[in-house]
Structures are given as C-alpha cells and as structure tokens.
PDB file of N, CA and C in Angstrom:
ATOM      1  N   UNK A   1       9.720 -17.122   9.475  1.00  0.00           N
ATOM      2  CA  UNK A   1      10.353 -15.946   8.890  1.00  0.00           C
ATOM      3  C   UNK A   1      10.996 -15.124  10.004  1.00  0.00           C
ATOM      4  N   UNK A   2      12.004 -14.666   9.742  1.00  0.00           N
ATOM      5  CA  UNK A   2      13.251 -13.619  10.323  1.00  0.00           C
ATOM      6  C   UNK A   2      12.294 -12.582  10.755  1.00  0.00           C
ATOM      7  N   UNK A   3      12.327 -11.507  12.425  1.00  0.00           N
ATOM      8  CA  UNK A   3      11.882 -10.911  12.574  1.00  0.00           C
ATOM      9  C   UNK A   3      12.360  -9.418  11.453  1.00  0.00           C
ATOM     10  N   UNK A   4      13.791  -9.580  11.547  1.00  0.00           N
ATOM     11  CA  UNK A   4      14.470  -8.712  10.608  1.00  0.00           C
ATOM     12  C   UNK A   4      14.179  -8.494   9.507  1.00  0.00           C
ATOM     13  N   UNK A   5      13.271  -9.192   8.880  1.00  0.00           N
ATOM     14  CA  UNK A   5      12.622  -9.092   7.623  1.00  0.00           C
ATOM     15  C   UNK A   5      11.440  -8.048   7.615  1.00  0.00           C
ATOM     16  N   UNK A   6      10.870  -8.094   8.481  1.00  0.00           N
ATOM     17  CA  UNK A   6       9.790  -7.704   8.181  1.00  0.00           C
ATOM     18  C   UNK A   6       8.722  -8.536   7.995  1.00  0.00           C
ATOM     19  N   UNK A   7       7.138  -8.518   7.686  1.00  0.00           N
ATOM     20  CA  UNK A   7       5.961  -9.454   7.598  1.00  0.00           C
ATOM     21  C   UNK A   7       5.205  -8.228   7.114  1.00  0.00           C
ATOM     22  N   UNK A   8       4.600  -8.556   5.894  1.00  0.00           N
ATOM     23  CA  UNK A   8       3.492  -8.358   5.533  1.00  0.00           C
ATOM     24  C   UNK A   8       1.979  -8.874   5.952  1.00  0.00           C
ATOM     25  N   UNK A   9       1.960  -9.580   6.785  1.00  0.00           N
ATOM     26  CA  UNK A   9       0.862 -10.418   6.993  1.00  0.00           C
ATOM     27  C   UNK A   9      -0.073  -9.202   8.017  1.00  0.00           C
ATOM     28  N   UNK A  10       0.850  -8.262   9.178  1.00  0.00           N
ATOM     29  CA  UNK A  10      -0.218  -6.946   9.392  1.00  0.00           C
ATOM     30  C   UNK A  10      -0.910  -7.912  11.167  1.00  0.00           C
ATOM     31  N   UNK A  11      -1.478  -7.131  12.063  1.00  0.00           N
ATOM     32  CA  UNK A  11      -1.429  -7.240  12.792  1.00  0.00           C
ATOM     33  C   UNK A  11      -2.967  -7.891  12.860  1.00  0.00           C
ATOM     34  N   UNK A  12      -3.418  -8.657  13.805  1.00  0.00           N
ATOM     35  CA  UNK A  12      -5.087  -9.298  13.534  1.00  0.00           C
ATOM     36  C   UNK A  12      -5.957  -8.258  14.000  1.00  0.00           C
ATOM     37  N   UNK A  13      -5.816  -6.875  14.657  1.00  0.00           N
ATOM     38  CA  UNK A  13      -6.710  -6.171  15.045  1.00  0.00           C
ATOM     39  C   UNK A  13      -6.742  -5.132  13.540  1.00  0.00           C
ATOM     40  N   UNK A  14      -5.576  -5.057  12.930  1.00  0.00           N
ATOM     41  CA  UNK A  14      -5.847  -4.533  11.469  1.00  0.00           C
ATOM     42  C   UNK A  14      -6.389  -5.258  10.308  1.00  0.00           C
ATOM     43  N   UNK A  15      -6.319  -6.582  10.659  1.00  0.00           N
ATOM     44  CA  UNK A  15      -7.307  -7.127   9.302  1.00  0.00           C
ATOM     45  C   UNK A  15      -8.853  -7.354  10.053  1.00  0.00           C
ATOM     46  N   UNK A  16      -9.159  -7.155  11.165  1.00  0.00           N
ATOM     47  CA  UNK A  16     -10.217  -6.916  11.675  1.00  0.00           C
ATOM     48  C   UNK A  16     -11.199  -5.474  11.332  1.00  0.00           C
ATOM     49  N   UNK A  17     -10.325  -4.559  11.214  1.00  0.00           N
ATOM     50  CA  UNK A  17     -10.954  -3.358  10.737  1.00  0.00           C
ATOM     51  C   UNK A  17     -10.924  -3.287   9.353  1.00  0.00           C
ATOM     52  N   UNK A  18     -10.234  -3.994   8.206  1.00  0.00           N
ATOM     53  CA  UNK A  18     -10.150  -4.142   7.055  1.00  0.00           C
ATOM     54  C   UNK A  18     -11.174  -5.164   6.874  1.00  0.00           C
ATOM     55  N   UNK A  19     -11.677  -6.013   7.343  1.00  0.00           N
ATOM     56  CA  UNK A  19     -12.844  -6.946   7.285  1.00  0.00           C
ATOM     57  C   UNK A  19     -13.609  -6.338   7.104  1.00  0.00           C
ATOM     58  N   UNK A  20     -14.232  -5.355   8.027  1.00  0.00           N
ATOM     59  CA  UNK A  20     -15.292  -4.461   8.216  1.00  0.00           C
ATOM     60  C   UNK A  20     -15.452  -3.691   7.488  1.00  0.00           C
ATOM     61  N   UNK A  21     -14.114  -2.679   7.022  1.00  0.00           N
ATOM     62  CA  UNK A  21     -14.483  -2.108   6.074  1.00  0.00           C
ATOM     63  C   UNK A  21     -14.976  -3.164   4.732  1.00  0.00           C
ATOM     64  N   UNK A  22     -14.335  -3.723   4.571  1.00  0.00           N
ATOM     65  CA  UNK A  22     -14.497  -4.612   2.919  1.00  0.00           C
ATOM     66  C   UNK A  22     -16.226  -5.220   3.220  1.00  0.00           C
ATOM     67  N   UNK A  23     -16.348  -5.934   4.367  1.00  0.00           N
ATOM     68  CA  UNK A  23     -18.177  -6.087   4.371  1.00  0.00           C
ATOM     69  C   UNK A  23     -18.992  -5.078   4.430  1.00  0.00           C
ATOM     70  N   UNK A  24     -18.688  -3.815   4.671  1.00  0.00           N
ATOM     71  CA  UNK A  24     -19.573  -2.507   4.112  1.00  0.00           C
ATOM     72  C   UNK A  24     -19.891  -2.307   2.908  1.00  0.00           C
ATOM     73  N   UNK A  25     -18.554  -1.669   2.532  1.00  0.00           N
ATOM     74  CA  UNK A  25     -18.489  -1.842   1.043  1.00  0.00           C
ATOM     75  C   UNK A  25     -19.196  -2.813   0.342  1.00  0.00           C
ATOM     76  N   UNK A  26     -19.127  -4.225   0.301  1.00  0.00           N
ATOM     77  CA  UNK A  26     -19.743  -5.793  -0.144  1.00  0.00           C
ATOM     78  C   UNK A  26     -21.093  -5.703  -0.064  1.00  0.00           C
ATOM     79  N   UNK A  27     -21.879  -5.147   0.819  1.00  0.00           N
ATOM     80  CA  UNK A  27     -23.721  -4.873   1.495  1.00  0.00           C
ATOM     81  C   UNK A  27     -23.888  -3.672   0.789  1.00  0.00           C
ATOM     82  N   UNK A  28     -22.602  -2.720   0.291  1.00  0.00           N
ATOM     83  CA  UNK A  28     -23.344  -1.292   0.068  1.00  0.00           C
ATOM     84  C   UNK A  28     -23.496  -1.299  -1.551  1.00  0.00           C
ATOM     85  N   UNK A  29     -22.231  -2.190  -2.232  1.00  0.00           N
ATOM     86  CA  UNK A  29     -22.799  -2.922  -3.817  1.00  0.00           C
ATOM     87  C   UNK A  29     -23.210  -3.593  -4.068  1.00  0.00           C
ATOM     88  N   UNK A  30     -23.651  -4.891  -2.762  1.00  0.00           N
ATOM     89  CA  UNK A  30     -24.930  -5.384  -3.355  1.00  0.00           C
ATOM     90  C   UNK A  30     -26.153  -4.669  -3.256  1.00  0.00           C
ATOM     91  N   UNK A  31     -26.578  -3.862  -2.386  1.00  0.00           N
ATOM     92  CA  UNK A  31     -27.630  -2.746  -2.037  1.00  0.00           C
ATOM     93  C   UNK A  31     -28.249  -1.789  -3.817  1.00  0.00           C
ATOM     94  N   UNK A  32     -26.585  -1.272  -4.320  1.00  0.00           N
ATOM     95  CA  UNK A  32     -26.769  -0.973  -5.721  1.00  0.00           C
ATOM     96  C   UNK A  32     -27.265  -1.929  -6.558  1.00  0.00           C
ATOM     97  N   UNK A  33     -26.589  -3.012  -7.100  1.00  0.00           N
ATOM     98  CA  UNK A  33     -27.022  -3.807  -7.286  1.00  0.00           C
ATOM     99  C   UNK A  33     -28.761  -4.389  -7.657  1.00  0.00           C
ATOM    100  N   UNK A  34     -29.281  -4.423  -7.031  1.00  0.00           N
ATOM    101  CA  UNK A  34     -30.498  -4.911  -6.056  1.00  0.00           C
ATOM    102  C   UNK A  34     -31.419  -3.974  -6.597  1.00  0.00           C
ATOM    103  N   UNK A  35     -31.180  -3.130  -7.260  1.00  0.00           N
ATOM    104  CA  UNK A  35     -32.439  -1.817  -7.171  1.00  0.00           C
ATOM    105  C   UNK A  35     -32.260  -0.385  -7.846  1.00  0.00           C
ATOM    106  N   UNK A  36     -31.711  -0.051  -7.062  1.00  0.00           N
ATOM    107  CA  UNK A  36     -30.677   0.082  -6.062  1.00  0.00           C
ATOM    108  C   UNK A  36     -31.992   0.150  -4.753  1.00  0.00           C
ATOM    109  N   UNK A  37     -31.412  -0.703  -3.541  1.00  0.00           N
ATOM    110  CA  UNK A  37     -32.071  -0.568  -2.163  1.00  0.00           C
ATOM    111  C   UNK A  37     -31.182   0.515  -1.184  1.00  0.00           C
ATOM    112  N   UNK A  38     -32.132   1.445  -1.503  1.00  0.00           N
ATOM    113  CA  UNK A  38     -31.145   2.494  -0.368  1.00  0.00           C
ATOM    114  C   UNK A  38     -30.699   2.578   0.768  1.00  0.00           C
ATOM    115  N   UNK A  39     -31.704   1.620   1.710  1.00  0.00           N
ATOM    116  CA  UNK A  39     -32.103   1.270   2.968  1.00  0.00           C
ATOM    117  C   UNK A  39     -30.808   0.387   3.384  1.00  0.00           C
ATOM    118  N   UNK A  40     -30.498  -0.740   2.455  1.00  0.00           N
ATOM    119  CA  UNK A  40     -29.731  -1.557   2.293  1.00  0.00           C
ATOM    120  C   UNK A  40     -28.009  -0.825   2.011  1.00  0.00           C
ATOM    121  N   UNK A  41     -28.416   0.000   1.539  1.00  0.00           N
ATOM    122  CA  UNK A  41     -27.031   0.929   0.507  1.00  0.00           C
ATOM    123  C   UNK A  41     -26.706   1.781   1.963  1.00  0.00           C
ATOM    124  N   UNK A  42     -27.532   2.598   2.581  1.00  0.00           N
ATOM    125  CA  UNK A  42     -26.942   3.777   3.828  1.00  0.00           C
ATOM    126  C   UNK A  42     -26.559   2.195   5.065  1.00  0.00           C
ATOM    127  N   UNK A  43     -26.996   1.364   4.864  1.00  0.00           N
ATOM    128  CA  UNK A  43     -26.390   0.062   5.882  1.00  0.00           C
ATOM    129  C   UNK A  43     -25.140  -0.226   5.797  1.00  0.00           C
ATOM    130  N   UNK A  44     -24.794  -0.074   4.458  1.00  0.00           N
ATOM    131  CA  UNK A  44     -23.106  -0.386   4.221  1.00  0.00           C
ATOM    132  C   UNK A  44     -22.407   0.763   4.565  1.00  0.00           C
ATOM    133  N   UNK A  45     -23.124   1.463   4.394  1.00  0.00           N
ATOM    134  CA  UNK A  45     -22.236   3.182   4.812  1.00  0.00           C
ATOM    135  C   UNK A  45     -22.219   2.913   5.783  1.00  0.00           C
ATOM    136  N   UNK A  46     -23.349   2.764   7.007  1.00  0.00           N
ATOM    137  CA  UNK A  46     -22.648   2.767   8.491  1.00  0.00           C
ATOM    138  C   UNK A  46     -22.193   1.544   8.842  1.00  0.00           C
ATOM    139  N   UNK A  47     -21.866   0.273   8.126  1.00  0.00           N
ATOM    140  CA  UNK A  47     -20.747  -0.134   8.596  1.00  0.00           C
ATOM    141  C   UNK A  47     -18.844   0.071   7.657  1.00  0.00           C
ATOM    142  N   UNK A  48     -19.102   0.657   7.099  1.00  0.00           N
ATOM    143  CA  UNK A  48     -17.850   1.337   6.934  1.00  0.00           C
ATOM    144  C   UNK A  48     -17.192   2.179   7.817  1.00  0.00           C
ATOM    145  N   UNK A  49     -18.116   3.349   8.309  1.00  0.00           N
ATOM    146  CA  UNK A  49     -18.067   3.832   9.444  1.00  0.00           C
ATOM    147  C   UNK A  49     -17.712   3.564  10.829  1.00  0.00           C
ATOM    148  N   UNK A  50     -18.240   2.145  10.734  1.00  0.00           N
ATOM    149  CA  UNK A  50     -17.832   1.673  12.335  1.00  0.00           C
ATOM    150  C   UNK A  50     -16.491   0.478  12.041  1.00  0.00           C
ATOM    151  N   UNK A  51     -15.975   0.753  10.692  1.00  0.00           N
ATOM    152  CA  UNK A  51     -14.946  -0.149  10.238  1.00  0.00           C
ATOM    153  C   UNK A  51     -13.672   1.047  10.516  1.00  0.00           C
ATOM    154  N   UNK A  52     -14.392   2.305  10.246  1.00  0.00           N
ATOM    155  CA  UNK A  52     -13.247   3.233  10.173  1.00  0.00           C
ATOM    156  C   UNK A  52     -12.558   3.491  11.795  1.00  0.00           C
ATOM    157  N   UNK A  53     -14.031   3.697  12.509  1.00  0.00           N
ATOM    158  CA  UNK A  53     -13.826   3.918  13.907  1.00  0.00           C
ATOM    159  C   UNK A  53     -12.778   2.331  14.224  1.00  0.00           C
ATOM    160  N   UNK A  54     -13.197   1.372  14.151  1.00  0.00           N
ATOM    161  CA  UNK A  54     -12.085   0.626  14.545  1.00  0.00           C
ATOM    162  C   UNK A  54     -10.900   0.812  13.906  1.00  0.00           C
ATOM    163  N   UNK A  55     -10.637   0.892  12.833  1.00  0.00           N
ATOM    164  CA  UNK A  55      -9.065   1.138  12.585  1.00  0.00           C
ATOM    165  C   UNK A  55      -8.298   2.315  13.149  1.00  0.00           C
ATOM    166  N   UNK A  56      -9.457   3.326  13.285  1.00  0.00           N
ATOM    167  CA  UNK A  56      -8.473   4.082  14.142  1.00  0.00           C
ATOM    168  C   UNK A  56      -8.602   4.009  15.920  1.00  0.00           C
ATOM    169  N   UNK A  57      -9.276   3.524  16.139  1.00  0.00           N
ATOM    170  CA  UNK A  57      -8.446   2.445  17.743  1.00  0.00           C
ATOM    171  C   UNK A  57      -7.922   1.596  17.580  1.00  0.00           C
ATOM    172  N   UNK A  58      -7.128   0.807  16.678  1.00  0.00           N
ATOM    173  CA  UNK A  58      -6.629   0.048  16.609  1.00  0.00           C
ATOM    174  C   UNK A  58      -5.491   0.393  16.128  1.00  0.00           C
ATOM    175  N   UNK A  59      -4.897   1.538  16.066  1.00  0.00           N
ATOM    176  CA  UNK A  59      -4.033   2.302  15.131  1.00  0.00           C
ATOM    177  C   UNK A  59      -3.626   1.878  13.814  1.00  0.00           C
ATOM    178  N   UNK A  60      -4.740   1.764  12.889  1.00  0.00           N
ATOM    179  CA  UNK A  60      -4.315   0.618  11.325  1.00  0.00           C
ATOM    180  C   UNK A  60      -3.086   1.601  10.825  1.00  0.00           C
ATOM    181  N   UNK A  61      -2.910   2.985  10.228  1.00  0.00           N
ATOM    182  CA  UNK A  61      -2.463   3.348   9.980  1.00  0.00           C
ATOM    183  C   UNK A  61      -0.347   3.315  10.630  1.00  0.00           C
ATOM    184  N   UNK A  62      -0.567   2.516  11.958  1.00  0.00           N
ATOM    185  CA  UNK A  62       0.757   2.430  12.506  1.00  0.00           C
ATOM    186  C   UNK A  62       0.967   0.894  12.462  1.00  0.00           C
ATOM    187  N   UNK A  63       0.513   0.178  11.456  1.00  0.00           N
ATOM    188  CA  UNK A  63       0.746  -0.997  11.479  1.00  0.00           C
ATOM    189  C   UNK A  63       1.775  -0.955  10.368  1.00  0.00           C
ATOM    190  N   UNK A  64       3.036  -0.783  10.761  1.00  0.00           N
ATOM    191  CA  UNK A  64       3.988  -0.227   9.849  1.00  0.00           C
ATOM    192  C   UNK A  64       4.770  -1.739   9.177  1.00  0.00           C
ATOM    193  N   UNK A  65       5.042  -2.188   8.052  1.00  0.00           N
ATOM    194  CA  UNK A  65       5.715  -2.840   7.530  1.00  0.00           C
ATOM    195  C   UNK A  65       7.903  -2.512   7.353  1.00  0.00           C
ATOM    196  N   UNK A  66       8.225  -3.389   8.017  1.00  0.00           N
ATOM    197  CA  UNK A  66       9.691  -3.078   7.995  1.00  0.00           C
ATOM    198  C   UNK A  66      10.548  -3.899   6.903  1.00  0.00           C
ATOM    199  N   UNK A  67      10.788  -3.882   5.805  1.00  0.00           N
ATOM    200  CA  UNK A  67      11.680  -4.590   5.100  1.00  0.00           C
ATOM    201  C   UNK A  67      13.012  -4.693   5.304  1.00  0.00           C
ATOM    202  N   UNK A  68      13.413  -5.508   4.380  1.00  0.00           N
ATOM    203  CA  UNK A  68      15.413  -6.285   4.861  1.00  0.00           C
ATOM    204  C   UNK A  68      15.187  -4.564   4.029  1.00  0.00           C
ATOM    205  N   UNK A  69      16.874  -4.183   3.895  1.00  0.00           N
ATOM    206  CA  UNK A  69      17.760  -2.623   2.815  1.00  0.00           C
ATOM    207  C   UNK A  69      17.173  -3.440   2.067  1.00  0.00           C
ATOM    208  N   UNK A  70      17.045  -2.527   0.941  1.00  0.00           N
ATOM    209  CA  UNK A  70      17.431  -2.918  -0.733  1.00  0.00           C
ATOM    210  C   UNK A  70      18.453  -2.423  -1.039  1.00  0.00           C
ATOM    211  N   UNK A  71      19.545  -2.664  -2.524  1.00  0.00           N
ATOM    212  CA  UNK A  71      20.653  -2.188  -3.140  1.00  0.00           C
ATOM    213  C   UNK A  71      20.253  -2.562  -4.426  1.00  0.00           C
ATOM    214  N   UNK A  72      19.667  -1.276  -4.783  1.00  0.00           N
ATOM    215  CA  UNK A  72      19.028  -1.431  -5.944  1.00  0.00           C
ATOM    216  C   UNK A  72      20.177  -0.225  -6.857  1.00  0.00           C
ATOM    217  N   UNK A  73      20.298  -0.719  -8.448  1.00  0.00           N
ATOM    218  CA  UNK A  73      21.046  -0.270  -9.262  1.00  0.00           C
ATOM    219  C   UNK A  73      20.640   1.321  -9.374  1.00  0.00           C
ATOM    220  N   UNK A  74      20.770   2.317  -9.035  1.00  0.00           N
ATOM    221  CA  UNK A  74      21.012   3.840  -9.534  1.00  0.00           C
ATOM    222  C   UNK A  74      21.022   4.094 -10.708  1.00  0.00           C
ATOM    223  N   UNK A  75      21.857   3.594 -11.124  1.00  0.00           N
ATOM    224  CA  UNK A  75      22.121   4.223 -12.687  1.00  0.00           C
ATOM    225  C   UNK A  75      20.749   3.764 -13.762  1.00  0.00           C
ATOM    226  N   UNK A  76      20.414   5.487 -13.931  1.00  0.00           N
ATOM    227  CA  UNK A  76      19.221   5.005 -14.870  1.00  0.00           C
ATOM    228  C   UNK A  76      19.394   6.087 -15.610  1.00  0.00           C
ATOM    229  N   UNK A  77      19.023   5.621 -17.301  1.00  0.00           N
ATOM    230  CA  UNK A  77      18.848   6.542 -18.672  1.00  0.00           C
ATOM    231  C   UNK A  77      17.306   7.113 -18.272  1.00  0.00           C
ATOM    232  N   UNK A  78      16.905   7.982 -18.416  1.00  0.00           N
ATOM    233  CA  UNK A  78      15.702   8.953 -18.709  1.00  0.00           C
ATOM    234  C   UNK A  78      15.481   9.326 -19.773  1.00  0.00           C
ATOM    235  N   UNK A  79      15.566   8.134 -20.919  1.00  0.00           N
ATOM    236  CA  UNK A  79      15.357   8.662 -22.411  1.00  0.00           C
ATOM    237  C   UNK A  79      14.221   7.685 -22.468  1.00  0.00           C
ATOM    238  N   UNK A  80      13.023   8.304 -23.252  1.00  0.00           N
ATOM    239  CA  UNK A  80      11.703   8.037 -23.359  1.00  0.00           C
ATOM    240  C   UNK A  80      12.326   6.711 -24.843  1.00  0.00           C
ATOM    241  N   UNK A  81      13.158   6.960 -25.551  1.00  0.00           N
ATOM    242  CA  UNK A  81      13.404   6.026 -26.423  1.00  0.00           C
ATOM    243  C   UNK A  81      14.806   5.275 -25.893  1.00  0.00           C
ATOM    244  N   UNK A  82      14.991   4.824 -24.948  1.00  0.00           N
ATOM    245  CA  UNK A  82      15.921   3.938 -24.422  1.00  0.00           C
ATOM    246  C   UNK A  82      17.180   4.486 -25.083  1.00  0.00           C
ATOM    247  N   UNK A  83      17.995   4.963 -25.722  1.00  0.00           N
ATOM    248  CA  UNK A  83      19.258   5.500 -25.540  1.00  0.00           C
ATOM    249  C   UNK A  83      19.929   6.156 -24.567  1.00  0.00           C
ATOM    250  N   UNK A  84      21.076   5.774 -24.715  1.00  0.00           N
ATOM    251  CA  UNK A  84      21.734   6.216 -23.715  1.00  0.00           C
ATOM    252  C   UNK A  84      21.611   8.258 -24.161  1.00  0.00           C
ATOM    253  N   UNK A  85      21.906   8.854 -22.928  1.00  0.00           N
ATOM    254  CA  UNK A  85      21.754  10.520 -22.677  1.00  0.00           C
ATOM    255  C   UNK A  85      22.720  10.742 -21.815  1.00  0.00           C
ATOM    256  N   UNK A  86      22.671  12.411 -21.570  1.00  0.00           N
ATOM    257  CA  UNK A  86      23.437  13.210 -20.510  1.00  0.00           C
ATOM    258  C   UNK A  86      22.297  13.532 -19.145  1.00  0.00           C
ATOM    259  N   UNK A  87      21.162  12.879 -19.631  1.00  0.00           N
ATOM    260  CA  UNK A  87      20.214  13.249 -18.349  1.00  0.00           C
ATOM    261  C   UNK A  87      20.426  11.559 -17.302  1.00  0.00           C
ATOM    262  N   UNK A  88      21.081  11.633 -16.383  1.00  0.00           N
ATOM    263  CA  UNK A  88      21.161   9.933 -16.105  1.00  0.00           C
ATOM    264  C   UNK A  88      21.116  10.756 -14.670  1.00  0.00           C
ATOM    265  N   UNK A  89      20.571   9.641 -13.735  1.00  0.00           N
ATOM    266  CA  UNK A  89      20.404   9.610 -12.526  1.00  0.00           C
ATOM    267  C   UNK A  89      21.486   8.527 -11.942  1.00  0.00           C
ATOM    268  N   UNK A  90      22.772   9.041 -10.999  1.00  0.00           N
ATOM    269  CA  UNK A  90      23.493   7.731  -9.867  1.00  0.00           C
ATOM    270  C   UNK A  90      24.613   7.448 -10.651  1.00  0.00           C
ATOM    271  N   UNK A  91      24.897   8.170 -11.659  1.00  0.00           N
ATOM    272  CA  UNK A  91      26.480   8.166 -12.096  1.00  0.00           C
ATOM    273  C   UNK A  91      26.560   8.377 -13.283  1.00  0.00           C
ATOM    274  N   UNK A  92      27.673   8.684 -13.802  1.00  0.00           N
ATOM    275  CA  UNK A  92      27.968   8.863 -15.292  1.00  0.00           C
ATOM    276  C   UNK A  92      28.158   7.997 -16.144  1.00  0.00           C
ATOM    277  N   UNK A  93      27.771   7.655 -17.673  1.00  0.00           N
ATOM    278  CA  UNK A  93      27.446   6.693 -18.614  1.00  0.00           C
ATOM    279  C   UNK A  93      28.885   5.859 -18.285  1.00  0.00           C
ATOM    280  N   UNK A  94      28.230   4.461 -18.179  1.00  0.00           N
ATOM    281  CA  UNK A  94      28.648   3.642 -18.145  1.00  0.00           C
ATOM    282  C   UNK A  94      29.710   3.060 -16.571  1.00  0.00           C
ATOM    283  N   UNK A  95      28.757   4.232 -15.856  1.00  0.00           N
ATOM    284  CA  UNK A  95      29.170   3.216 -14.439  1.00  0.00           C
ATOM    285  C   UNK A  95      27.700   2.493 -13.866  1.00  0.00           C
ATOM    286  N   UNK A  96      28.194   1.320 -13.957  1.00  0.00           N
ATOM    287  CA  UNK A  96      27.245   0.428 -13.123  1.00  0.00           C
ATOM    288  C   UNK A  96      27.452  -0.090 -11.808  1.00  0.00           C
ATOM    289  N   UNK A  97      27.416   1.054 -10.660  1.00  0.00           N
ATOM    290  CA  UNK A  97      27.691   0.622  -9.015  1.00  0.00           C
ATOM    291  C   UNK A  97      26.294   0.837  -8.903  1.00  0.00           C
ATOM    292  N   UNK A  98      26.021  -0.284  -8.135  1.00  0.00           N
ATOM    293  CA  UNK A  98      24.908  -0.046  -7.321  1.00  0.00           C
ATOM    294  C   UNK A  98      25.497   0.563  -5.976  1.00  0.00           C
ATOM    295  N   UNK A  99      24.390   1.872  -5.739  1.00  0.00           N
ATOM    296  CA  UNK A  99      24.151   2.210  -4.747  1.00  0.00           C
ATOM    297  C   UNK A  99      22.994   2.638  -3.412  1.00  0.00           C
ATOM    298  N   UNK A 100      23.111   2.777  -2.292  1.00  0.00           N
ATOM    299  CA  UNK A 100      22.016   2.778  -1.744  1.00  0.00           C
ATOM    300  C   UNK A 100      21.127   4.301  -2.380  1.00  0.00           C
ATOM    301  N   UNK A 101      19.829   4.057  -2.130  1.00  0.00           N
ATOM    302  CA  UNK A 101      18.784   4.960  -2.605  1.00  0.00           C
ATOM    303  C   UNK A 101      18.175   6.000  -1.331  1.00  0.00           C
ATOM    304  N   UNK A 102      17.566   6.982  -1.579  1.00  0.00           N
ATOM    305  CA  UNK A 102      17.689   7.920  -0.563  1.00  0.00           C
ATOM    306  C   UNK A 102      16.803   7.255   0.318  1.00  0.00           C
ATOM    307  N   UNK A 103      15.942   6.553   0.006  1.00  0.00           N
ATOM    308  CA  UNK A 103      15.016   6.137   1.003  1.00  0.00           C
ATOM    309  C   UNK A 103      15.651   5.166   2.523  1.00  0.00           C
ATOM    310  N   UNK A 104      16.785   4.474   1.560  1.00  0.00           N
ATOM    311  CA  UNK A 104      17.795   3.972   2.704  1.00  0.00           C
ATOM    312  C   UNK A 104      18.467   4.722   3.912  1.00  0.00           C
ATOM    313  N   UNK A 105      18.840   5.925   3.613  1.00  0.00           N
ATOM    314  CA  UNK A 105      19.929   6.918   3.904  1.00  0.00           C
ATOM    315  C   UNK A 105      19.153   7.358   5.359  1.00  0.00           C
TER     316      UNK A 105
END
C-alpha cells in the first residue's frame, strides 16, 4: 500500500498499549463474572492503568491516521421525509457538483 494513502493498521507500540488495555478489561470481566472476585476485579483495574501509562509514552493518541481527499457529493435534502426542500446544504435544488467538504479545506 501507497504511503499516500494512509494505513490503518497503527503503529506496534500502539497496539501494544491497546493489548493491555483490552487484557485488563478481559481479567476485570472475568473477575465479575466469577463471583464477582474483587481481588481479581481491582487486578484488571491496575492493569488498565499500566495500559494507560503506556499509551501515553508511547504517544497512542498521536498515532494519527492520514487518508487519500475525499470528493464527496454536498448536495443534501434535510427533509426528515425525503422530499426535496429550501433547507439544502452545497447548492441549490437540482445542482449535483460535487464539492470538497470543509474538512478538506
């Protein structure tokens, strides 16, 4: 795949802290589960905790995903019963240009 694309696949030190978190979580409902075993249940809490501490040394939150543009169609009706209206978003009835969206801009 094209670097220009973008990858969803995320960096291995971020699915490392997403591991961790998800096996906390996994020990802290089977813990419920079970009894509930509390002993077992505050175990998943602190490894969530030390799932969190790694994602943020690992900067999870800047593991940013870049996509190709989109050119997605604008023109949209805002009628709860699909007729056409005077409330339209990206042009007036019956122009169909696609144009770029603000998120592009």
């Amino acid at each position: 795949m094209s670097d220009e694309y973008g990858s969803h696949a995320g960096r291995p030190s971020s699915w490392l802290a997403v591991t961790v978190i998800f096996a906390g979580f996994t020990v802290g409902g089977v813990a419920l589960c079970l009894g509930p075993q509390w002993v077992l249940f505050w175990v998943g809490a602190a490894i969530i905790a030390l799932g969190l501490v790694v994602a943020a040394l690992v900067h999870l939150f800047a593991d940013v995903v870049v996509d190709a543009p989109r050119v997605l169609p604008e023109v949209v009706d805002y009628s709860v019963f699909g007729s056409r209206t005077t409330k339209r978003r990206g042009g007036l009835p019956g122009d169909k240009k696609a144009v770029m969206s603000d998120a592009q801009r």
